[in-house]
Protein backbone atom coordinates (compact mmCIF):
# COMPACT_ATOMS: atom_id res chain seq x y z
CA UNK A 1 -8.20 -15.76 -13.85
CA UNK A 2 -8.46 -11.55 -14.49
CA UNK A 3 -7.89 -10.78 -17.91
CA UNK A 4 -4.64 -8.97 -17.87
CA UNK A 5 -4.31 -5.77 -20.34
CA UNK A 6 -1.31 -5.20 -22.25
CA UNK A 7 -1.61 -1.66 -21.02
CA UNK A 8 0.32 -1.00 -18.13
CA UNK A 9 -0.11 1.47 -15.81
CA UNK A 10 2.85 2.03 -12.98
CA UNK A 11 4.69 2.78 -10.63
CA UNK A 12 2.34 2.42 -7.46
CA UNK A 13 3.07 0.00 -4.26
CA UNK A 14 0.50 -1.32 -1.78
CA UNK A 15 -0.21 -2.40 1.67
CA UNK A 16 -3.50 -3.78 2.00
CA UNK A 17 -5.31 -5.37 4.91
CA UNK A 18 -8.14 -8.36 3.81
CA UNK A 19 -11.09 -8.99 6.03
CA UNK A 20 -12.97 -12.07 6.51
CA UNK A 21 -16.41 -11.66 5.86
CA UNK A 22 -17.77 -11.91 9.07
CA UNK A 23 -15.95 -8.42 10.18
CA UNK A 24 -18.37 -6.57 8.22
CA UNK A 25 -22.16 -5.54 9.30
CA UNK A 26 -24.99 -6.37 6.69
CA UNK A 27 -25.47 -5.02 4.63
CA UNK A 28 -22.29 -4.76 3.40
CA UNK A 29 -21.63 -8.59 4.47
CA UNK A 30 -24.10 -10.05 1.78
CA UNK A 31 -22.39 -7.50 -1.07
CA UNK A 32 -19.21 -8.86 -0.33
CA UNK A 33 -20.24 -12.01 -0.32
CA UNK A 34 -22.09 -12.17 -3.53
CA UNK A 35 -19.44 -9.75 -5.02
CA UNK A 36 -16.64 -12.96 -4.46
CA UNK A 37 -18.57 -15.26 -6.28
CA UNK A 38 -17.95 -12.45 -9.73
CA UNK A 39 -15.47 -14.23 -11.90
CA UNK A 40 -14.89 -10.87 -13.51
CA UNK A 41 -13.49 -8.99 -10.73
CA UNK A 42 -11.29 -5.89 -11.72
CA UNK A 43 -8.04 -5.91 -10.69
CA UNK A 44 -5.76 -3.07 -9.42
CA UNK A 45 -4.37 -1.99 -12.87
CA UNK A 46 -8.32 -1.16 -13.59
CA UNK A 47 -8.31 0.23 -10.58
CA UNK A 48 -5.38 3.04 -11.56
CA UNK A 49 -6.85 3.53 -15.41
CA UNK A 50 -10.17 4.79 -14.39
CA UNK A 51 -8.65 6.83 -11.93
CA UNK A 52 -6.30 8.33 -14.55
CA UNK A 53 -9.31 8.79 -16.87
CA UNK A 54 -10.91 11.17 -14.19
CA UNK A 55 -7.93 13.36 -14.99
CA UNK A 56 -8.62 14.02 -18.81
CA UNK A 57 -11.81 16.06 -18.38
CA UNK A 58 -11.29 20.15 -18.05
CA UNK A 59 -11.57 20.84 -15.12
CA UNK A 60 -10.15 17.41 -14.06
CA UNK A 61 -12.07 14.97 -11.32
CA UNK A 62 -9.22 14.50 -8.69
CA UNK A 63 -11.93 12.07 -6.29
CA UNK A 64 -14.17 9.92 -7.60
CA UNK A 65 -18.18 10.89 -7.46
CA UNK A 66 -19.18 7.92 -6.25
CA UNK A 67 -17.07 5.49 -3.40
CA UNK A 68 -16.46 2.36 -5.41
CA UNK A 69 -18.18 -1.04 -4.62
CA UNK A 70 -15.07 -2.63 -5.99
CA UNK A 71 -12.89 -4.75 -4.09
CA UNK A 72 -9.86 -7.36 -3.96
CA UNK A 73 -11.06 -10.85 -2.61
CA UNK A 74 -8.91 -13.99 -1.18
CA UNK A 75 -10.15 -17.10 -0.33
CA UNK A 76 -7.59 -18.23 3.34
CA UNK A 77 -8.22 -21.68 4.15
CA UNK A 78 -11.63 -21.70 2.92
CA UNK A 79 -12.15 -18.17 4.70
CA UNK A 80 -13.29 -15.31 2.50
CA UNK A 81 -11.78 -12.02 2.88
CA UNK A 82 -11.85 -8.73 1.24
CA UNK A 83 -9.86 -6.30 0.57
CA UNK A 84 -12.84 -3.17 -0.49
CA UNK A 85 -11.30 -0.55 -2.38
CA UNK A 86 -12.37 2.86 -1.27
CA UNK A 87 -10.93 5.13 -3.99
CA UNK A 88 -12.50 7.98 -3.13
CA UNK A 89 -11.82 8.02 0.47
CA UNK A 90 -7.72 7.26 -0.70
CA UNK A 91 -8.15 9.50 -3.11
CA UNK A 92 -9.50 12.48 -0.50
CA UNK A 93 -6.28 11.65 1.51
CA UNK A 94 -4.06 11.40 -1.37
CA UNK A 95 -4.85 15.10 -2.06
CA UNK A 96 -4.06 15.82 1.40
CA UNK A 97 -0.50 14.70 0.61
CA UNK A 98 0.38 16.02 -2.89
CA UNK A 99 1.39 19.25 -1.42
CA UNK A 100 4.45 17.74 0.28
CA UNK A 101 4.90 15.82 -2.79
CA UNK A 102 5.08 18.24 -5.42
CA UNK A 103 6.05 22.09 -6.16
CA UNK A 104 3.05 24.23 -6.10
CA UNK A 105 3.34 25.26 -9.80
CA UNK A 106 3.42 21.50 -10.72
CA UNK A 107 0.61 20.66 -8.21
CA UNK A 108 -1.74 24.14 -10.13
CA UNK A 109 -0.79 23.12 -13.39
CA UNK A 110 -2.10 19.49 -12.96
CA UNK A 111 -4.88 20.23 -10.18
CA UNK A 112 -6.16 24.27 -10.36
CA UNK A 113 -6.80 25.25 -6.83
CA UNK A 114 -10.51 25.68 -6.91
CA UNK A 115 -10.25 22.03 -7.82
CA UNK A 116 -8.32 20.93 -4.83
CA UNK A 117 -10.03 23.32 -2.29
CA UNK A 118 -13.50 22.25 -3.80
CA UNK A 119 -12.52 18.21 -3.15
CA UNK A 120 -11.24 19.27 0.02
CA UNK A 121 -14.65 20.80 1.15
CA UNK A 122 -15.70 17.74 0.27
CA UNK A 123 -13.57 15.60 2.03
CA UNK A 124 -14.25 17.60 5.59
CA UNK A 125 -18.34 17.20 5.29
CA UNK A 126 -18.06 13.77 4.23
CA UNK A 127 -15.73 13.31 7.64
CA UNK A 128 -18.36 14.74 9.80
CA UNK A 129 -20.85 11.98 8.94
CA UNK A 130 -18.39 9.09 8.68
CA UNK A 131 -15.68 9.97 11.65
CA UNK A 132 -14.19 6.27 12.20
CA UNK A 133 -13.69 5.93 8.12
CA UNK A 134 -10.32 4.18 7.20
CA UNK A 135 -8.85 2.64 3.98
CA UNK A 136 -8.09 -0.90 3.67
CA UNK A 137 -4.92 -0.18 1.40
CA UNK A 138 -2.34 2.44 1.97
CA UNK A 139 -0.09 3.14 -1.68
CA UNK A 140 3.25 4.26 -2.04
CA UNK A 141 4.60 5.69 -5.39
CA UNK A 142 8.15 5.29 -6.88
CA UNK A 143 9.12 3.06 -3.30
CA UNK A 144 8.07 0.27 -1.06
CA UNK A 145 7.88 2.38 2.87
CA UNK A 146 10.98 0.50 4.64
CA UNK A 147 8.62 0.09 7.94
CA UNK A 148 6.08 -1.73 5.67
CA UNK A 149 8.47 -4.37 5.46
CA UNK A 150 8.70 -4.56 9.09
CA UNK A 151 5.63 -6.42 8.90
CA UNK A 152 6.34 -9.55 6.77
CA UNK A 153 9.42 -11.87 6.33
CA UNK A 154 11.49 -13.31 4.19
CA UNK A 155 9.92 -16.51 4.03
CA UNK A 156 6.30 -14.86 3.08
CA UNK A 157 7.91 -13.19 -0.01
CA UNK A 158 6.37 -14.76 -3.40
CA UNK A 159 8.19 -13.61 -6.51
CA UNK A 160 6.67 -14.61 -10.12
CA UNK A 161 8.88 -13.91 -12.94
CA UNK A 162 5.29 -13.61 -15.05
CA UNK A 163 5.51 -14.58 -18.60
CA UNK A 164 3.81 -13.91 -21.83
CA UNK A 165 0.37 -11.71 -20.57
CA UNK A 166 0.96 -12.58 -17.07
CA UNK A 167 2.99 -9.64 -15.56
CA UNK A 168 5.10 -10.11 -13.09
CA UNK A 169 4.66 -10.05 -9.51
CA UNK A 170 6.37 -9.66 -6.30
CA UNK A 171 4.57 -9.66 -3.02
CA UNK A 172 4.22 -10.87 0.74
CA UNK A 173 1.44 -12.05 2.46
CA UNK A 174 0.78 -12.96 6.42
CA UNK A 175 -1.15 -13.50 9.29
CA UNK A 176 -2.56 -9.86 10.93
CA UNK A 177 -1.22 -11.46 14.36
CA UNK A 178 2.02 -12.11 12.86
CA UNK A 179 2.18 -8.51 11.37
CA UNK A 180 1.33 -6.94 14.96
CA UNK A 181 3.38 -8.73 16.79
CA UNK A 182 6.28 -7.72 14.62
CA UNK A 183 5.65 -4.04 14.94
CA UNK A 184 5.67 -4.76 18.48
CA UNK A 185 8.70 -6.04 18.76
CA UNK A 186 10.61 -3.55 16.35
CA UNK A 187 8.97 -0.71 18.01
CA UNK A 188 10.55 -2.11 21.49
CA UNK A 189 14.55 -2.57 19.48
CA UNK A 190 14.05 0.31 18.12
CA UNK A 191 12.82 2.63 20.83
CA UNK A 192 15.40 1.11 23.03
CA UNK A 193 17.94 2.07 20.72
CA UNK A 194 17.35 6.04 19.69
CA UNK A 195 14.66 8.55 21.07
CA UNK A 196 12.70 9.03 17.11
CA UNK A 197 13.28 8.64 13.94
CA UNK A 198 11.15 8.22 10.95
CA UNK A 199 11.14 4.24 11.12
CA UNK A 200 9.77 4.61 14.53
CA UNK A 201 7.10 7.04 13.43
CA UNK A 202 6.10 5.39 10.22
CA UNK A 203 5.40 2.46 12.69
CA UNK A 204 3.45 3.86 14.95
CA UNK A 205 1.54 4.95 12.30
CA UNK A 206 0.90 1.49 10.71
CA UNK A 207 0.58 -0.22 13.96
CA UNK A 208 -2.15 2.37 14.86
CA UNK A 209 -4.07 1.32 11.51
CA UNK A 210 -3.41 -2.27 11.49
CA UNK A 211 -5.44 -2.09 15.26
CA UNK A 212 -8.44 -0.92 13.15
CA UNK A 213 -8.91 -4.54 11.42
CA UNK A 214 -10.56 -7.88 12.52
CA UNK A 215 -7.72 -10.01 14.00
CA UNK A 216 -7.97 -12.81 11.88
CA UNK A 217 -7.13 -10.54 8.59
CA UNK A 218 -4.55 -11.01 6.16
CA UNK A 219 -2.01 -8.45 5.71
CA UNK A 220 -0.31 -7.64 1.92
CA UNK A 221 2.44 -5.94 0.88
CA UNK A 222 2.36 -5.82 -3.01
CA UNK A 223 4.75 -4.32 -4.92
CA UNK A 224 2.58 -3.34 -7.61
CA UNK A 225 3.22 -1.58 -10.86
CA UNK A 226 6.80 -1.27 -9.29
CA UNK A 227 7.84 -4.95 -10.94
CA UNK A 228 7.54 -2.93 -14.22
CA UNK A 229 10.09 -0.80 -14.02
CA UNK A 230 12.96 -3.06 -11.78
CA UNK A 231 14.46 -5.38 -14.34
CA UNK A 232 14.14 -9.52 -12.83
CA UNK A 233 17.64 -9.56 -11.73
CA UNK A 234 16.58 -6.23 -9.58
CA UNK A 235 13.60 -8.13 -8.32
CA UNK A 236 14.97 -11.58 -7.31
CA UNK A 237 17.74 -10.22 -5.78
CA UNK A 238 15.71 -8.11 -3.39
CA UNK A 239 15.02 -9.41 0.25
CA UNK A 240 14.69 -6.01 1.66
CA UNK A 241 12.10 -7.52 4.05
CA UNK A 242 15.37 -9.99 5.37
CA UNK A 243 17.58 -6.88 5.43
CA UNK A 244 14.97 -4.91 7.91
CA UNK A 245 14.48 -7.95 10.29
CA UNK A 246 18.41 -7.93 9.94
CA UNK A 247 18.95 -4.21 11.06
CA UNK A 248 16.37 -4.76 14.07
CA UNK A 249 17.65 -7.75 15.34
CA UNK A 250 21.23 -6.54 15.21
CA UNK A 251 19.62 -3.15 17.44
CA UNK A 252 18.39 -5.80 19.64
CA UNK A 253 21.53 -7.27 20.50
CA UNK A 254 23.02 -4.16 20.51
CA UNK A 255 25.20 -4.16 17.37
CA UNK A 256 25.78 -0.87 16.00
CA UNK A 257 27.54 -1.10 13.36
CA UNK A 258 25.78 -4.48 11.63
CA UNK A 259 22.45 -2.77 11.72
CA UNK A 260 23.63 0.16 10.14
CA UNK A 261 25.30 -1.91 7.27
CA UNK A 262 21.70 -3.64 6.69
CA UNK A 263 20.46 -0.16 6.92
CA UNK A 264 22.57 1.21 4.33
CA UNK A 265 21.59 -1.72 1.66
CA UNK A 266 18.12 -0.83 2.11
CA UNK A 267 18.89 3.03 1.34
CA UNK A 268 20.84 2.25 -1.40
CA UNK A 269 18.59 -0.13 -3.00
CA UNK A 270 15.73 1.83 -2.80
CA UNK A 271 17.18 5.49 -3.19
CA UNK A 272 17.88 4.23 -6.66
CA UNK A 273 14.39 3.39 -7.24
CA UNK A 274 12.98 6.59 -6.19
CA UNK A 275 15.43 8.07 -8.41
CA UNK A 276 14.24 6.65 -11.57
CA UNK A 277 11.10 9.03 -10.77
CA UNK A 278 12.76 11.85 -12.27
CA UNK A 279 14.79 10.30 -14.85
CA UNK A 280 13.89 11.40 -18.65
C-alpha cells in the first residue's frame, strides 16, 4: 500500500478513465506494464504537491517541462489498466479555463501574463504535432460536475470512513459500457424533456470523451481531496449519484415536479460545497 503523507493537499475531484493494457501501442504498452509491477507508485496527493511546488519559483512554472510518465494502475479481474497521468497536457487546458474561473487581477497576481501567454504558445505548437491528444482524467475543484454522476450508480459508490493515516475516501467505479449506455439514455430523457441546458451540454461533452477510450475501460469518479473538507456525516449521507438517476427517471416518465425536487437536493447539497471556497 502508498505511503500516505500527513500533508494534505485539497480540494480537487476526478473523473478518470483506466485502460487495459492492450489499448496502448508499444512502446508505451511495455512502460505501462513494467511501471504496474512498481510497489512505490505515487499517488494523486503527490501528484497535486509537485504541481504546487512549480508555483513557488519567480516567475512561477504553471505546466510542467516535461509530460509525466506517472500513472494510476488497477488490476480488473486479473486485467491491468491504467490510468496515465498527463499533467502537463491537463495542466495546458487548465490554463485555458482559469480565465472564466477567476478575476483578471487575481489570475495576474498569481500567473503574470507573459507567463500564461508564453505556456499558451506552448500549448498551440505542441497541438500541431499531437492533434488527437486527450487526458485520461478530467478534475473539478470545490464540486463533483452533477453530469459526472450520470455515469455511475448508487450501488458502485464505495465510501471508507479512513482511519488513523488512511484518509478517507469516497468514490465510484464501473464498467465503460455501463457508463455509455447511461449517458445515452439520460441524453434521450433529457432531450425529450427541454431543448438545452447545461446538464445536457456537460453530457455531450463527457459522452464525446468517454468515445475516445478502449471499450473494456473502467470509468472513476473520485471525490478526491473533497472528503477533507465534508465532515463523515456530510459524506455518508450523500447519494447524489441516486438523486441524478432519480431526477432522470422521473423526466422519463414525465414527472415534473419529482425531478425537480431531486434536482433541487443536488443544488443544495452541492451549492454549499462550492461555497466553502470562499469562506475565511
Amino acid at each position: 500500500m502508498p505511503k500516505v503523507s500527513s500533508v494534505i493537499v485539497p480540494y480537487a475531484t476526478y473523473l478518470r478513465v483506466y485502460e487495459p493494457l492492450a489499448a496502448f501501442p508499444e512502446p508505451e504498452r511495455t512502460h505501462w506494464a513494467r511501471y504496474a509491477r512498481r510497489p512505490d507508485r505515487p499517488t494523486y496527493q503527490d501528484e497535486l504537491r509537485r504541481s504546487l511546488a512549480d508555483l513557488l519559483p519567480t516567475p512561477p512554472i504553471p505546466v510542467p517541462v516535461h509530460e509525466s510518465s506517472d500513472a494510476f494502475v488497477l488490476d480488473v479481474d486479473g486485467v491491468v489498466c491504467v490510468c496515465p497521468w498527463r499533467t502537463r497536457l491537463r495542466g495546458w487546458q487548465a490554463l485555458q479555463e482559469l480565465p472564466e474561473e477567476l478575476p483578471r487581477a487575481v489570475l495576474d497576481a498569481a500567473l503574470p501574463e507573459f507567463v500564461r501567454r508564453q505556456a499558451t504558445g506552448d500549448y498551440e505548437r505542441w497541438l500541431v504535432r499531437n492533434p488527437d491528444a486527450r487526458p485520461w482524467i478530467r478534475t473539478g475543484t470545490w464540486q463533483v460536475p452533477l453530469h459526472w454522476f450520470v455515469l455511475v450508480s448508487d450501488q458502485e459508490r464505495r465510501f471508507d470512513k479512513g482511519s488513523g493515516e488512511i484518509p478517507a475516501a469516497l468514490r465510484y467505479r464501473t464498467p465503460m459500457v455501463q457508463a455509455r449506455r447511461r449517458v445515452a439514455r439520460a441524453l434521450r430523457a433529457l432531450k425529450d424533456a427541454m431543448d438545452e441546458g447545461p446538464l445536457i451540454d456537460g453530457l455531450v461533452d463527457v459522452g464525446r470523451w468517454l468515445e475516445e477510450f478502449h471499450p473494456r475501460s473502467l470509468v472513476e469518479l473520485d471525490y478526491g481531496g473533497l472528503v477533507h473538507t465534508l465532515s463523515a456525516g456530510e459524506l455518508e449521507d450523500d447519494h447524489s449519484a441516486a438523486d441524478v438517476a432519480e431526477g432522470i427517471e422521473a423526466l422519463r416518465q414525465g414527472d415534473g415536479a419529482a425531478a425537480g425536487e431531486a434536482y433541487a437536493r443536488l443544488v443544495e447539497r452541492w451549492r454549499s460545497v462550492r461555497d466553502r471556497r470562499s469562506a475565511n
